[in-house]
C-alpha atoms as a PDB file:
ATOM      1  CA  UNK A   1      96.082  97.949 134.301  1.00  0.00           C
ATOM      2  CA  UNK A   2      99.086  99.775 132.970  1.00  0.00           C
ATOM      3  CA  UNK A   3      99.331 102.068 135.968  1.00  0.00           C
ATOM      4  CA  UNK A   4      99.286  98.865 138.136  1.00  0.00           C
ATOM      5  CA  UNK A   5     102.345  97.778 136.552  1.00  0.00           C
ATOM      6  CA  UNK A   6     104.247 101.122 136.442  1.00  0.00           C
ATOM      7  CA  UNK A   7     103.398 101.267 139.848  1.00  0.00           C
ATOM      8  CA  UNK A   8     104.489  97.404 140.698  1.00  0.00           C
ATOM      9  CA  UNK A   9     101.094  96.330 142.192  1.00  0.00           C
ATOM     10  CA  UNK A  10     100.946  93.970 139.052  1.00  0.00           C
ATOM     11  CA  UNK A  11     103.077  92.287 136.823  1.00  0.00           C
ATOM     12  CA  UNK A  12     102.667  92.226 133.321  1.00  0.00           C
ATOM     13  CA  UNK A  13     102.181  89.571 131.207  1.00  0.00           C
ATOM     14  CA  UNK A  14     104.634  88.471 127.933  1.00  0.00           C
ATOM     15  CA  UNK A  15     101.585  89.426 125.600  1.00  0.00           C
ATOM     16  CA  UNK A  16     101.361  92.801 127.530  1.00  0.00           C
ATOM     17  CA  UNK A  17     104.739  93.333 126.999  1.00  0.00           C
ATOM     18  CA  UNK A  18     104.639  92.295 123.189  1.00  0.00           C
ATOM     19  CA  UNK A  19     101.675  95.252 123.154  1.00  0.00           C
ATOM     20  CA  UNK A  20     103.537  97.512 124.743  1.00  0.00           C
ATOM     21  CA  UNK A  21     106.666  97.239 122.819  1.00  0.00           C
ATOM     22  CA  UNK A  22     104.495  97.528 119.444  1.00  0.00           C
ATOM     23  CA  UNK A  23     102.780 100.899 121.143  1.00  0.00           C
ATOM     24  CA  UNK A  24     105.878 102.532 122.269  1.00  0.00           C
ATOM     25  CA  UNK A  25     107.685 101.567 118.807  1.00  0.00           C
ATOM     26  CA  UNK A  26     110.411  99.787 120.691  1.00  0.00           C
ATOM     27  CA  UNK A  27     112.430  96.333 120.379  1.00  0.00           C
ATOM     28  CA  UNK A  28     110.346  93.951 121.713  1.00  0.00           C
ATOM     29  CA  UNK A  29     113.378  91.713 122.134  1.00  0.00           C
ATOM     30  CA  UNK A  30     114.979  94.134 123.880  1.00  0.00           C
ATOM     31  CA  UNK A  31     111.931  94.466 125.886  1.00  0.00           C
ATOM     32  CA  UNK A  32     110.987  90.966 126.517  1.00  0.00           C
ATOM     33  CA  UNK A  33     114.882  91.042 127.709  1.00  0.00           C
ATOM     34  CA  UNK A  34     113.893  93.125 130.948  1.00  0.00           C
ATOM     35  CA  UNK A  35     110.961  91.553 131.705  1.00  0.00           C
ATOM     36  CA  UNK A  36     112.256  88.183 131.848  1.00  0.00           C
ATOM     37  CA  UNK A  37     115.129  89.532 134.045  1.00  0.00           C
ATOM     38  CA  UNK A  38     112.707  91.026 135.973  1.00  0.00           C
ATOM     39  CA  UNK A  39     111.106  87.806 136.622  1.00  0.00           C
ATOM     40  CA  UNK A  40     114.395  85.745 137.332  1.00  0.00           C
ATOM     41  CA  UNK A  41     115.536  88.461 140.122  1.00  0.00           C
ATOM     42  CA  UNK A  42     112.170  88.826 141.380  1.00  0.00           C
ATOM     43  CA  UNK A  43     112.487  84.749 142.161  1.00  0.00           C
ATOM     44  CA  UNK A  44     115.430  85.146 143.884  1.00  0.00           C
ATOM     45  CA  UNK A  45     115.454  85.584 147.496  1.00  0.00           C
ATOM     46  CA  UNK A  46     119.069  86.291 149.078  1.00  0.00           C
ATOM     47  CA  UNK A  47     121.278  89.064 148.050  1.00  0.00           C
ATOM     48  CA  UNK A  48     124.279  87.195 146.995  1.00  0.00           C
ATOM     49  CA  UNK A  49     122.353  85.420 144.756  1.00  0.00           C
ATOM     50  CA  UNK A  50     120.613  88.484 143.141  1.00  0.00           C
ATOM     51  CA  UNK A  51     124.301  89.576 142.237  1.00  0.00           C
ATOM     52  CA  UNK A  52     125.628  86.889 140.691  1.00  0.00           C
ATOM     53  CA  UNK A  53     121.858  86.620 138.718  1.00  0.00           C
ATOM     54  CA  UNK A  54     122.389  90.722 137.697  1.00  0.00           C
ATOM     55  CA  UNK A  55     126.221  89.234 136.293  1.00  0.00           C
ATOM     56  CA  UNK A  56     123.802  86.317 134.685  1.00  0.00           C
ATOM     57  CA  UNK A  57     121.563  88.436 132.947  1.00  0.00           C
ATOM     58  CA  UNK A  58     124.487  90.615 131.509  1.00  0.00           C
ATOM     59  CA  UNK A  59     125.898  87.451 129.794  1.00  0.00           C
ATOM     60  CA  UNK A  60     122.647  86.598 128.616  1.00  0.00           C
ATOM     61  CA  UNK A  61     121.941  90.007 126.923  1.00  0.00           C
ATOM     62  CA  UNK A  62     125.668  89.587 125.458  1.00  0.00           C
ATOM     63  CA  UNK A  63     124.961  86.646 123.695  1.00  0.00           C
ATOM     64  CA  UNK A  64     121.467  87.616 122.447  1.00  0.00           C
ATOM     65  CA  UNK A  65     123.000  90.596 121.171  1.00  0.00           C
ATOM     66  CA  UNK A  66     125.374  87.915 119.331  1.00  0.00           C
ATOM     67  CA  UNK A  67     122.455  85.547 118.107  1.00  0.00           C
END
């Protein structure tokens, strides 16, 4: 399963991630960060608007870093 999503043939779920994170001894906030990123661009068709989502995300992860 975990080669599946290295690879990109699956996507893994927010539980997976949580797992993961706990594994690899990382933030799981920080973690859970990317994947929902992931998600948003991944929903997001035309190129403009994967731009201005990339600018999004980097406000986002500004003001969690605040929070």
């Amino acid at each position: 399963m975990f080669s599946k999503i290295e690879r990109g043939d699956r996507r893994a779920k927010r539980e997976q991630v949580i797992k993961l994170a706990e594994y690899l001894h990382q933030d799981e906030k920080e973690m859970l960060t990317l994947w929902l990123a992931d998600k948003f661009i991944d929903a997001v068709e035309d190129e403009q608007e994967r731009e201005l989502c990339n600018d999004a995300i980097i406000v986002a992860q500004e003001k969690i870093k605040i929070l």
